[in-house]
Protein backbone atom coordinates (compact mmCIF):
# COMPACT_ATOMS: atom_id res chain seq x y z
CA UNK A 1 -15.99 29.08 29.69
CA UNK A 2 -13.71 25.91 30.31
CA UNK A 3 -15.26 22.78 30.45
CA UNK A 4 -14.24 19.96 32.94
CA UNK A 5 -12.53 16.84 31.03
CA UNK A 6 -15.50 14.67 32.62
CA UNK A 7 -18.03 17.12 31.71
CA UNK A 8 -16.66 17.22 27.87
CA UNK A 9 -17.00 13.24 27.67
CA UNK A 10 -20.21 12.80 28.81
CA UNK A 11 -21.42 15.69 25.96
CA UNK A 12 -19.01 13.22 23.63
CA UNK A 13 -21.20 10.41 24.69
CA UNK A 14 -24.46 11.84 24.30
CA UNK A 15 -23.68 13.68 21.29
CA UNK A 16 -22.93 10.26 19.95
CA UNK A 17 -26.01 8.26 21.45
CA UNK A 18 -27.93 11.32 19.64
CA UNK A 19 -26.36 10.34 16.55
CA UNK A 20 -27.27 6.60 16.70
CA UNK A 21 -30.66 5.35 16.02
CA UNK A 22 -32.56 1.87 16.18
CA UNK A 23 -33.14 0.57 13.11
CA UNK A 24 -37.39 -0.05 12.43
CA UNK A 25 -37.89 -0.90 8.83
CA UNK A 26 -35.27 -1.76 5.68
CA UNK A 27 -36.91 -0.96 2.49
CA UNK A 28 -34.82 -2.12 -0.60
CA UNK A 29 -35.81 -0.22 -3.46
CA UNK A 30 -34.60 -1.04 -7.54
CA UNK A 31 -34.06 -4.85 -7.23
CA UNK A 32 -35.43 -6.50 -10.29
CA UNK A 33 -33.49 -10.47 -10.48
CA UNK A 34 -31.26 -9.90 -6.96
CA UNK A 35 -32.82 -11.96 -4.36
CA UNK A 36 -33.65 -9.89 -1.23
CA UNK A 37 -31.28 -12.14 0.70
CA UNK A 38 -28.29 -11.21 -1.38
CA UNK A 39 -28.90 -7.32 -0.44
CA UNK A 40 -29.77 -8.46 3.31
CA UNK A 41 -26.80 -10.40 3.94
CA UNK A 42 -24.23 -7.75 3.03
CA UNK A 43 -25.94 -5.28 5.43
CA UNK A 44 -23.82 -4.28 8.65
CA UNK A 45 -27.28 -4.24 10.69
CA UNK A 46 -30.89 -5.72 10.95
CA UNK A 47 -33.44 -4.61 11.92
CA UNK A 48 -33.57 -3.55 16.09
CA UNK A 49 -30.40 -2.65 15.76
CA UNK A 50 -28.54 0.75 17.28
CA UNK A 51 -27.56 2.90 13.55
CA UNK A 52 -24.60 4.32 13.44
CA UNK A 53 -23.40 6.85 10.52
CA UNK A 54 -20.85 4.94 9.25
CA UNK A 55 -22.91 1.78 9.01
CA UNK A 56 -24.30 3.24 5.87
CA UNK A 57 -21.47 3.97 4.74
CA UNK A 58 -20.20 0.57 5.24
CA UNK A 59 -23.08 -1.13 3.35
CA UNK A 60 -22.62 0.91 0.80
CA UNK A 61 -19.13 -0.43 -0.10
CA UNK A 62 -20.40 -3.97 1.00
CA UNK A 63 -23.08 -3.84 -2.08
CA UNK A 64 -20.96 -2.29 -4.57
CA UNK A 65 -18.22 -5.03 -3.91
CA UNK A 66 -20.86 -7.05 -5.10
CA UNK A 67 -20.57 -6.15 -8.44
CA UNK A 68 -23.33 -6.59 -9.71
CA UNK A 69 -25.12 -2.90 -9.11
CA UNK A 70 -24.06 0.03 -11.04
CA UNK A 71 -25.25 2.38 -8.53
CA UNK A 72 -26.12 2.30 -4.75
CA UNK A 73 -27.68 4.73 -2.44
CA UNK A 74 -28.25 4.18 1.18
CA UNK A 75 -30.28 6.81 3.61
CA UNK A 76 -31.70 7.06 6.94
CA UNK A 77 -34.71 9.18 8.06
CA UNK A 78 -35.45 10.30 11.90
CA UNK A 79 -37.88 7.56 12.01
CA UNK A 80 -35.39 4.43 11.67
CA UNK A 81 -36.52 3.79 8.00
CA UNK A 82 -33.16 2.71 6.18
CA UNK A 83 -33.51 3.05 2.10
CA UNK A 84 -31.84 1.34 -0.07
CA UNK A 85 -31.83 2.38 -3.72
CA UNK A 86 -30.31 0.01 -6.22
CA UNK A 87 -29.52 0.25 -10.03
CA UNK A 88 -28.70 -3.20 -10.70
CA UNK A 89 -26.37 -4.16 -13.70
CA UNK A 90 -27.53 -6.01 -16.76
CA UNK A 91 -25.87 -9.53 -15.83
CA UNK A 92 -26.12 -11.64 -19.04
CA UNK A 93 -23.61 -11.07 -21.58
CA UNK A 94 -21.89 -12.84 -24.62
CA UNK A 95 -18.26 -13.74 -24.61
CA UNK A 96 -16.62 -12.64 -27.66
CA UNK A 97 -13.01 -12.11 -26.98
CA UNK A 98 -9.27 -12.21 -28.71
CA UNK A 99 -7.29 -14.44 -25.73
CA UNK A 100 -3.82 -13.01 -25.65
CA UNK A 101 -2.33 -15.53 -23.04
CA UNK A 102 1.04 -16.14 -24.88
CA UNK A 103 1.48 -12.30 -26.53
CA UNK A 104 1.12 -8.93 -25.66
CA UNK A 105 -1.12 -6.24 -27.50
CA UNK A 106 1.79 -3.79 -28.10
CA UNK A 107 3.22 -6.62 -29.93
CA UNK A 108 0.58 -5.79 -32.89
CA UNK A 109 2.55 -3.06 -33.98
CA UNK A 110 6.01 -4.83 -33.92
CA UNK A 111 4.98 -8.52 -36.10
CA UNK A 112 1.12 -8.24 -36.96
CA UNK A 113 1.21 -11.24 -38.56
CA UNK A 114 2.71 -13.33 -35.37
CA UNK A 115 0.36 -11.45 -32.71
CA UNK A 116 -2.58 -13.14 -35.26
CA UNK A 117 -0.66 -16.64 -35.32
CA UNK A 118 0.09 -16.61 -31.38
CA UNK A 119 -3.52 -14.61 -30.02
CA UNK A 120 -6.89 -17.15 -30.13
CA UNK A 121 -10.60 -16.26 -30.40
CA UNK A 122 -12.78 -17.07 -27.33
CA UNK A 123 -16.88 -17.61 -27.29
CA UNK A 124 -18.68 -17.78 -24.95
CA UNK A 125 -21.34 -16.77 -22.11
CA UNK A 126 -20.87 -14.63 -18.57
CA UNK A 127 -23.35 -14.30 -15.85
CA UNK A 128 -22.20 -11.88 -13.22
CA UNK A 129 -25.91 -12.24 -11.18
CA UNK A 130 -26.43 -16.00 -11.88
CA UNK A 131 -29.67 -16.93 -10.58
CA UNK A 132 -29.86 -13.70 -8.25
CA UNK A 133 -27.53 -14.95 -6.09
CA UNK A 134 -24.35 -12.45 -7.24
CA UNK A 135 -22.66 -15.74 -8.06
CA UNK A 136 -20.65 -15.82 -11.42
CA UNK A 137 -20.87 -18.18 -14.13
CA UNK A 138 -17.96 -18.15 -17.11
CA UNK A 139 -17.99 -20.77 -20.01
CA UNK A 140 -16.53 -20.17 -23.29
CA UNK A 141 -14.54 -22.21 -26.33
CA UNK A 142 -11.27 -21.25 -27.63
CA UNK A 143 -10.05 -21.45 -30.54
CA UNK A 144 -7.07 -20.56 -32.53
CA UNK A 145 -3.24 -20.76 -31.47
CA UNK A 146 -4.58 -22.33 -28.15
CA UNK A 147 -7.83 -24.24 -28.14
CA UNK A 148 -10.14 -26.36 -26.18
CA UNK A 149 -13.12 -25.19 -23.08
CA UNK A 150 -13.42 -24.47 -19.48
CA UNK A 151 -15.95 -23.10 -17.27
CA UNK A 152 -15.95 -20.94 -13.56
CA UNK A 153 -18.73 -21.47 -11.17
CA UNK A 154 -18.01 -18.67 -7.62
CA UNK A 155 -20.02 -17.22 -5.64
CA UNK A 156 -19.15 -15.25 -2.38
CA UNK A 157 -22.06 -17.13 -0.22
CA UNK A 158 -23.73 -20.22 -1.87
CA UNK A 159 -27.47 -19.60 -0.36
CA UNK A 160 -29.24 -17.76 2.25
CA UNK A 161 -29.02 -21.13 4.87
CA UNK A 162 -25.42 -21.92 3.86
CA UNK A 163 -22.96 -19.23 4.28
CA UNK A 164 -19.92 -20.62 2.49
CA UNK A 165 -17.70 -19.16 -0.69
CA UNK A 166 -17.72 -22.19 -3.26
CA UNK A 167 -15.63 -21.78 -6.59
CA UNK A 168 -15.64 -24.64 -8.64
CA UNK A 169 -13.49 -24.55 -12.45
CA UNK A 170 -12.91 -27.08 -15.06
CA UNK A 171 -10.38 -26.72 -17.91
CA UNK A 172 -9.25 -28.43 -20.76
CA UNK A 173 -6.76 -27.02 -23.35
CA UNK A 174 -4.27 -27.07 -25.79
CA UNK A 175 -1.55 -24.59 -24.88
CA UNK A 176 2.34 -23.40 -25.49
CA UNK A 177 4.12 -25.12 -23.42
CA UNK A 178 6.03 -22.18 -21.60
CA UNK A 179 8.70 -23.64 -19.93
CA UNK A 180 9.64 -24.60 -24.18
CA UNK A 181 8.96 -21.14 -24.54
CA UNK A 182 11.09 -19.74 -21.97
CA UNK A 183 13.84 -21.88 -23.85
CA UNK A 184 12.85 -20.59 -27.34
CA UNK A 185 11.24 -23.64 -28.37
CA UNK A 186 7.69 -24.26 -30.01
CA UNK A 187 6.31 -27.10 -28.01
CA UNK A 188 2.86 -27.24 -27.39
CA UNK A 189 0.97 -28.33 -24.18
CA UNK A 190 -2.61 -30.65 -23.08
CA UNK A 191 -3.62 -29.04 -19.82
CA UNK A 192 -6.60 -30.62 -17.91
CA UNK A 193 -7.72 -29.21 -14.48
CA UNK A 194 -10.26 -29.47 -12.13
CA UNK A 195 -10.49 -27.71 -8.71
CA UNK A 196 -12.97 -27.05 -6.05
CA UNK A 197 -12.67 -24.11 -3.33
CA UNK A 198 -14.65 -24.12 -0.45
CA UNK A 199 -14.36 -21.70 2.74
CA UNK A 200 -16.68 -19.30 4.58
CA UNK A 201 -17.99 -17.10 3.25
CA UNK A 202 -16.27 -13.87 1.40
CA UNK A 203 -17.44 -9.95 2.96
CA UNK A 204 -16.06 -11.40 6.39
CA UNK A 205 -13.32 -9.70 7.80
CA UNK A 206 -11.47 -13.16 8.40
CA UNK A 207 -11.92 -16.22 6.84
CA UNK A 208 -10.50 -19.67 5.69
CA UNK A 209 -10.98 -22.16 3.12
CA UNK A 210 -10.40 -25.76 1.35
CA UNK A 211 -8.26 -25.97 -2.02
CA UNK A 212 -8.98 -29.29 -4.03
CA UNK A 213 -7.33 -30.08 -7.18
CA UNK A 214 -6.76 -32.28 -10.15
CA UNK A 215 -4.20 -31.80 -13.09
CA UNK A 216 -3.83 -33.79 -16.00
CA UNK A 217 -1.09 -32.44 -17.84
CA UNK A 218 0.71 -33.87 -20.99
CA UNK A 219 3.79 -32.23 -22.70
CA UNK A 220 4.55 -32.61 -26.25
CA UNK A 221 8.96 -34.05 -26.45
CA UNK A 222 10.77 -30.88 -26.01
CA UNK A 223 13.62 -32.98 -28.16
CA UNK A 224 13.54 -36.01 -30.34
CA UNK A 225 13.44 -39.73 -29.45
CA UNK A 226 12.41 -38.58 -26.16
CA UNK A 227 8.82 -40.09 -24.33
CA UNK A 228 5.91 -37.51 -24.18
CA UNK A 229 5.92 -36.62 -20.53
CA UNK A 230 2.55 -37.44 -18.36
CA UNK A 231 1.75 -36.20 -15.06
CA UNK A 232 -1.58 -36.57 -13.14
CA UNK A 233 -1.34 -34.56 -10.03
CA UNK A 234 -3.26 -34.26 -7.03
CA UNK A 235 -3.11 -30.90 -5.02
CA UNK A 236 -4.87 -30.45 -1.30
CA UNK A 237 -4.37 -26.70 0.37
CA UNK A 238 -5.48 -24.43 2.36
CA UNK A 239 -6.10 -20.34 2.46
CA UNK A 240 -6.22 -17.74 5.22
CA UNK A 241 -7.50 -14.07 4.04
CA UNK A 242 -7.89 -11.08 6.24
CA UNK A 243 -9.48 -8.05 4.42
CA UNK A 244 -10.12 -4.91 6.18
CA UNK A 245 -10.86 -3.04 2.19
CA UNK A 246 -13.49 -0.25 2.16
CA UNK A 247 -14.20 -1.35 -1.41
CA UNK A 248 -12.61 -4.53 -3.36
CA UNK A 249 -12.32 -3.66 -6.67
CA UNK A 250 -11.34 -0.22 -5.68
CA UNK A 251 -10.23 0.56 -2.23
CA UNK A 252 -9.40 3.65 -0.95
CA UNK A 253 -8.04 2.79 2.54
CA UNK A 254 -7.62 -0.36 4.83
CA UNK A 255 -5.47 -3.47 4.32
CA UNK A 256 -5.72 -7.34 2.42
CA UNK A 257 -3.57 -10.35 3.66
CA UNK A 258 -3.69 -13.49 1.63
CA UNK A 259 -2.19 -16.40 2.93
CA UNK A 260 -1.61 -20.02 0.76
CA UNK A 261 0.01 -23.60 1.31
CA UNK A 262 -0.76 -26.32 -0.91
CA UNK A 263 0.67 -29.80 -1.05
CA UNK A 264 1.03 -32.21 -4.27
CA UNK A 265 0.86 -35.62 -4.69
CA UNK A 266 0.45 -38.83 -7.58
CA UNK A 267 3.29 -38.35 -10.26
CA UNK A 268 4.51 -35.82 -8.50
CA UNK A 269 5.74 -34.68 -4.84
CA UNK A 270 6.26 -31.09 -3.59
CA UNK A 271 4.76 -28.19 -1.60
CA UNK A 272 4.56 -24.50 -2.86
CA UNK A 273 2.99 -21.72 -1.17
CA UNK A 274 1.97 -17.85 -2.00
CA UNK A 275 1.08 -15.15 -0.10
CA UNK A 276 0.06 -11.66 -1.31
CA UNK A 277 -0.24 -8.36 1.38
CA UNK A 278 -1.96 -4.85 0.51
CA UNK A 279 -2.61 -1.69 2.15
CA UNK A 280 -4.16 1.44 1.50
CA UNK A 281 -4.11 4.91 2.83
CA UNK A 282 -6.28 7.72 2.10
CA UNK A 283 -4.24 11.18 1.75
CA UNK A 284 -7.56 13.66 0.72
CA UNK A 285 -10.98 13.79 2.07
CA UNK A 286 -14.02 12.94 0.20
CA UNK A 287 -15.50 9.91 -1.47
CA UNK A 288 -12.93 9.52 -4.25
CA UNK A 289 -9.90 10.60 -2.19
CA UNK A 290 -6.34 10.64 -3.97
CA UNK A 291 -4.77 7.13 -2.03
CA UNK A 292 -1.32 5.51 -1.68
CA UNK A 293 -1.33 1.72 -2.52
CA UNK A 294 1.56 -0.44 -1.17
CA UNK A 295 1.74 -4.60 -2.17
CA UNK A 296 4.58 -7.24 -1.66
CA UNK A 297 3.62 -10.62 -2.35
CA UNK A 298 5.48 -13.93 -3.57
CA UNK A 299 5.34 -17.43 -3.79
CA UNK A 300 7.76 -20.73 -3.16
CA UNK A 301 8.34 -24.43 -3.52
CA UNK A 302 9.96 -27.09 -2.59
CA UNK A 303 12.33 -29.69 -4.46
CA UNK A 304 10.31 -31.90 -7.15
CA UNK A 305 8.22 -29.07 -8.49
CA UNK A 306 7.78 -29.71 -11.89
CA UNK A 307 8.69 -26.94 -14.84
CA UNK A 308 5.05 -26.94 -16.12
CA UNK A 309 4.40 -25.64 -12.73
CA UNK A 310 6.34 -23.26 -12.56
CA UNK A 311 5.17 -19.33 -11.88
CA UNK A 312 5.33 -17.71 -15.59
CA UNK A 313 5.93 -14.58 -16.57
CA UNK A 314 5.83 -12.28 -19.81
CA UNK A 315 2.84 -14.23 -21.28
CA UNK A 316 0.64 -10.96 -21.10
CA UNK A 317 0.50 -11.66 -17.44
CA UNK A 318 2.66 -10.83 -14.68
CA UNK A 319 5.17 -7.89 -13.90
CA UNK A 320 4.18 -4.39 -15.57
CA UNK A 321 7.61 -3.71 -17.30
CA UNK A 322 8.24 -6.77 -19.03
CA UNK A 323 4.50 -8.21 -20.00
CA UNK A 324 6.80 -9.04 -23.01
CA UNK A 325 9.56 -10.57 -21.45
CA UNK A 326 9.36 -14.46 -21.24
CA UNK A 327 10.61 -16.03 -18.03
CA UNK A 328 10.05 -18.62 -15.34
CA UNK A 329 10.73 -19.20 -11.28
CA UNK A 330 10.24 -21.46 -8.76
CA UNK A 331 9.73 -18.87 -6.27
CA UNK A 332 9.45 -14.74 -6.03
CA UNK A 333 9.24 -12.00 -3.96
CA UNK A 334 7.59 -8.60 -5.62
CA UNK A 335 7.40 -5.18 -4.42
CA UNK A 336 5.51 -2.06 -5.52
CA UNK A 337 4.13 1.23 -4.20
CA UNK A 338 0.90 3.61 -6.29
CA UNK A 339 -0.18 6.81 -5.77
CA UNK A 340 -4.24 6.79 -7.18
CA UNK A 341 -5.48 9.81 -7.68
CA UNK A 342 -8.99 11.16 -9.64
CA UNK A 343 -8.93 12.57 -13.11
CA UNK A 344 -12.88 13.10 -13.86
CA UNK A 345 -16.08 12.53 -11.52
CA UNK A 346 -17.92 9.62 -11.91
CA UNK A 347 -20.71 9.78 -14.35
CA UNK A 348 -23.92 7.72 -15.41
CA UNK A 349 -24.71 6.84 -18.58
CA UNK A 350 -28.40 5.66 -19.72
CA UNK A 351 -28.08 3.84 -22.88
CA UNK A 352 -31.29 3.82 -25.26
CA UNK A 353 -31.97 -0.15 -24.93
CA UNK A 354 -34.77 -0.24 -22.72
CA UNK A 355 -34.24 -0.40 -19.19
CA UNK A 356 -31.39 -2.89 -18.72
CA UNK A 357 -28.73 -0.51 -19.28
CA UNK A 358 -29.13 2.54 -16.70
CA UNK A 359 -26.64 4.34 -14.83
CA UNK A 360 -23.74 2.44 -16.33
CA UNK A 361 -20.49 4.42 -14.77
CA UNK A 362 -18.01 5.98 -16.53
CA UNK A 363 -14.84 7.83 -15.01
CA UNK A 364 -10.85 8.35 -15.00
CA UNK A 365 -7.89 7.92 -12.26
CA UNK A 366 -4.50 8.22 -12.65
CA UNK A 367 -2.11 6.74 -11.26
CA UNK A 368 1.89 6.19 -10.57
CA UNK A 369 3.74 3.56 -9.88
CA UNK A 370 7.00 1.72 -9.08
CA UNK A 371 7.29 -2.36 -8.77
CA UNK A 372 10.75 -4.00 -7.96
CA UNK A 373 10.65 -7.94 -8.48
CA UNK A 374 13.18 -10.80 -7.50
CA UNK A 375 13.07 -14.18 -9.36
CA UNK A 376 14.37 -17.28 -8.46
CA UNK A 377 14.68 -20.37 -10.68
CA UNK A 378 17.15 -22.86 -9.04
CA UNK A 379 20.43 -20.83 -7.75
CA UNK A 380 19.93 -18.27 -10.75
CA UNK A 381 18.57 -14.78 -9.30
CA UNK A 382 17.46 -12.05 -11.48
CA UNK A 383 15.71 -8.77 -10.51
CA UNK A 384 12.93 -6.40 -12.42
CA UNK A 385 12.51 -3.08 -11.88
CA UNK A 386 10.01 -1.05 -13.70
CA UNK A 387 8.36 2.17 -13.25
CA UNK A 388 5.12 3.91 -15.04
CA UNK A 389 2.24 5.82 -15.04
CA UNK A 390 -1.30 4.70 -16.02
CA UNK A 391 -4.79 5.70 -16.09
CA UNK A 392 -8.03 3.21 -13.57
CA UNK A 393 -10.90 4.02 -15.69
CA UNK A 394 -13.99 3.23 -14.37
CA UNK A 395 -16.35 0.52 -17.01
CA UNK A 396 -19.25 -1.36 -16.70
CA UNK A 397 -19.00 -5.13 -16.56
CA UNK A 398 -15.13 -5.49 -15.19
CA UNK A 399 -15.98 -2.79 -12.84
CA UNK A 400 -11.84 -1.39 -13.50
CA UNK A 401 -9.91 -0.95 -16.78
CA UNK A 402 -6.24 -0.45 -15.77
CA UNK A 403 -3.89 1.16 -19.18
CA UNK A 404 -0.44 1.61 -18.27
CA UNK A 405 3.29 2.62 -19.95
CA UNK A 406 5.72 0.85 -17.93
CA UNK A 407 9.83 1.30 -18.11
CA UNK A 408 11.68 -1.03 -16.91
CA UNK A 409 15.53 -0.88 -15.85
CA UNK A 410 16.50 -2.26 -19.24
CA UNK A 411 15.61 0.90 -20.95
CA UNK A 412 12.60 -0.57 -22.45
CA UNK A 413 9.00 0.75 -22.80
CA UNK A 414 6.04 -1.42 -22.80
CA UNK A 415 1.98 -0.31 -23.30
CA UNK A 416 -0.27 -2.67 -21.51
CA UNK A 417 -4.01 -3.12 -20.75
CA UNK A 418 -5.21 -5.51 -17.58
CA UNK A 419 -8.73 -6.12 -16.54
CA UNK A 420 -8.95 -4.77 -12.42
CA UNK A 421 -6.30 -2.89 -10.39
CA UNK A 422 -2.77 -4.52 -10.32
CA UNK A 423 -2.37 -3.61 -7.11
């Protein structure tokens, strides 16, 4: 029998109405220091509200973003009950931590005794649930070939009454100066910043925010009988984000547009601006499906930037390829394209120390990639090109472990270790 395209709709649309639900009662199940608010306020529905399938789905994702829960389970029964089962993650750790800002960990093998020299210790304290709220709190001293303090105050809504993303962070430290560095000199660096980010809140799909910030920053004489430079800078700016991610830390499909301008004034005058753009596509079914990643983002400025604010690269941050590879620019453009696929299910771990440390998740991706970069530093150009392979494995606490082997176009191949997805 051949249906009638009318008839076959209106079966479409009651098959569909059959399929969604009112919503009578949310139980949250598992929370032990998460406020109820924090689990609430992520949900895609309230109570009252017409259920849809995917809406569990969806809030799902939206608590696992979170970070702070190593495991979450969301169900619906015929009678509008919604269940939320949570396995939160023990939030209170110590910081104990080699900082490798100015040298790479492959470079251990090559001059042990300058990776100890040019690597500092850091102590300290992390909160990834401070207070219940999901809000982090970092503090920690250095000490060693860099040294001094800072601390990192975010959270993604700042109560249950005000829905705004606050991130306030205060530095002070002794540093290379890398712009010396870049040169080949030894010239060290006093960096003091402070700087306060305000906007609504994160989980929306669209949303904008304040940049305020303060930099104190004092340069030891890159050459003799020359005054130690001083500047005390002033920076106002705002952000524009659209994210359409299934999952932050690890999405599998939709897309991420970050959008910046910031403007500088007191010792010194100029504008710069970055902007970063992601997608993702899903190319397999299921709930770890193998996924191509695309990114191009960059950054710019205008006359009177000064060198010590400059973007740097090959100080263990930067451009997988040439980690290694010291250089600056006053603006860039970068490119690069992943295939993600999965190497081992995920699995949960119970650890024998009482009940803080349950279902911690363990588990492997690979992954492929290749990232083309353009640097600009005055009229000089100079282009990167580096290709790898690397494994995402899934870890408690940073949520994403990325090891890589990059080769770049130089012939040259470089090990490397970053904390989240570089793409």
């Amino acid at each position: 029998m051949r249906l009638s395209p009318s008839l076959a709709l209106l079966i479409l649309i009651l098959t569909d109405v059959a399929q969604a639900a009112p919503v009578a009662r949310i139980q949250i199940e598992g929370r032990r220091w998460t406020r109820s608010w924090v689990v609430e306020r992520e949900l895609p529905f309230s109570v009252g509200d017409t259920l849809r399938p995917e809406a569990l789905a969806t809030a799902r994702n939206r608590l696992l973003s979170l970070a702070i829960f190593n495991q979450v389970n969301v169900a619906a029964d015929s009678a509008g009950t919604v269940t939320i089962r949570l396995v939160e993650a023990w939030h209170l750790w110590p910081l104990v931590s080699l900082s490798l800002e100015e040298i790479q960990l492959s470079e251990f093998f090559e001059s042990p005794r300058r990776f100890f020299e040019e690597s500092s210790v850091d102590l300290g304290v992390v909160d990834l649930n401070f207070l219940g709220t999901a809000a982090n709190f970092w503090a920690f001293a250095r000490m060693g070939a860099s040294h001094g303090g800072a601390f990192t105050y975010r959270t993604r809504w700042f109560s249950r009454g005000i829905p705004l993303f606050v991130r306030a962070h205060f530095r002070r430290l002794q540093t290379t100066n890398r712009h010396a560095a870049v040169l080949g000199l030894d010239r060290s660096l006093e960096n003091t910043r402070a700087e306060l980010q305000v906007g609504t809140r994160e989980g929306r799909h669209a949303r904008v925010g304040l940049k305020l910030r303060y930099e104190s920053v004092k340069e030891e004489p890159l050459w003799p009988d020359v005054a130690a430079p001083h500047d005390k800078v002033g920076y106002g700016g705002i952000f524009f984000v659209i994210d359409h991610r299934d999952l932050e830390w690890y999405p599998s499909k939709g897309s991420y547009v970050w959008l910046e301008g910031n403007c500088a004034g007191g010792d010194r005058h100029y504008f710069y601006s970055e902007s970063d753009a992601r997608a993702f596509w899903p190319l397999t079914e299921g709930t770890r499906p193998m996924v191509m990643a695309l990114r191009l983002r960059g950054g710019t400025a205008s006359a009177g930037m000064p060198a010590w604010g400059h973007w740097f690269f090959g100080f263990n941050t930067g451009f997988r390829g040439y980690r290694t590879e010291k250089s600056e620019a006053d603006g860039y453009l970068s490119g690069a394209a992943e295939l993600r696929f999965p190497l081992t299910r995920i699995v949960y771990v119970d650890f024998p120390l009482g009940d803080r440390f349950r279902k911690l998740p363990f588990g492997l991706n690979g992954l492929i990639f290749v990232e083309r970069t353009e640097l600009r530093s005055g009229r000089h150009r100079s282009e990167l090109l580096a290709t790898g392979i690397g494994l995402a494995c899934r870890v408690p606490l940073v949520q994403i472990l990325e090891l890589g082997f990059s080769f770049s176009a130089k012939g040259k191949g470089e090990f490397g270790a970053t904390i989240g997805m570089a793409l």
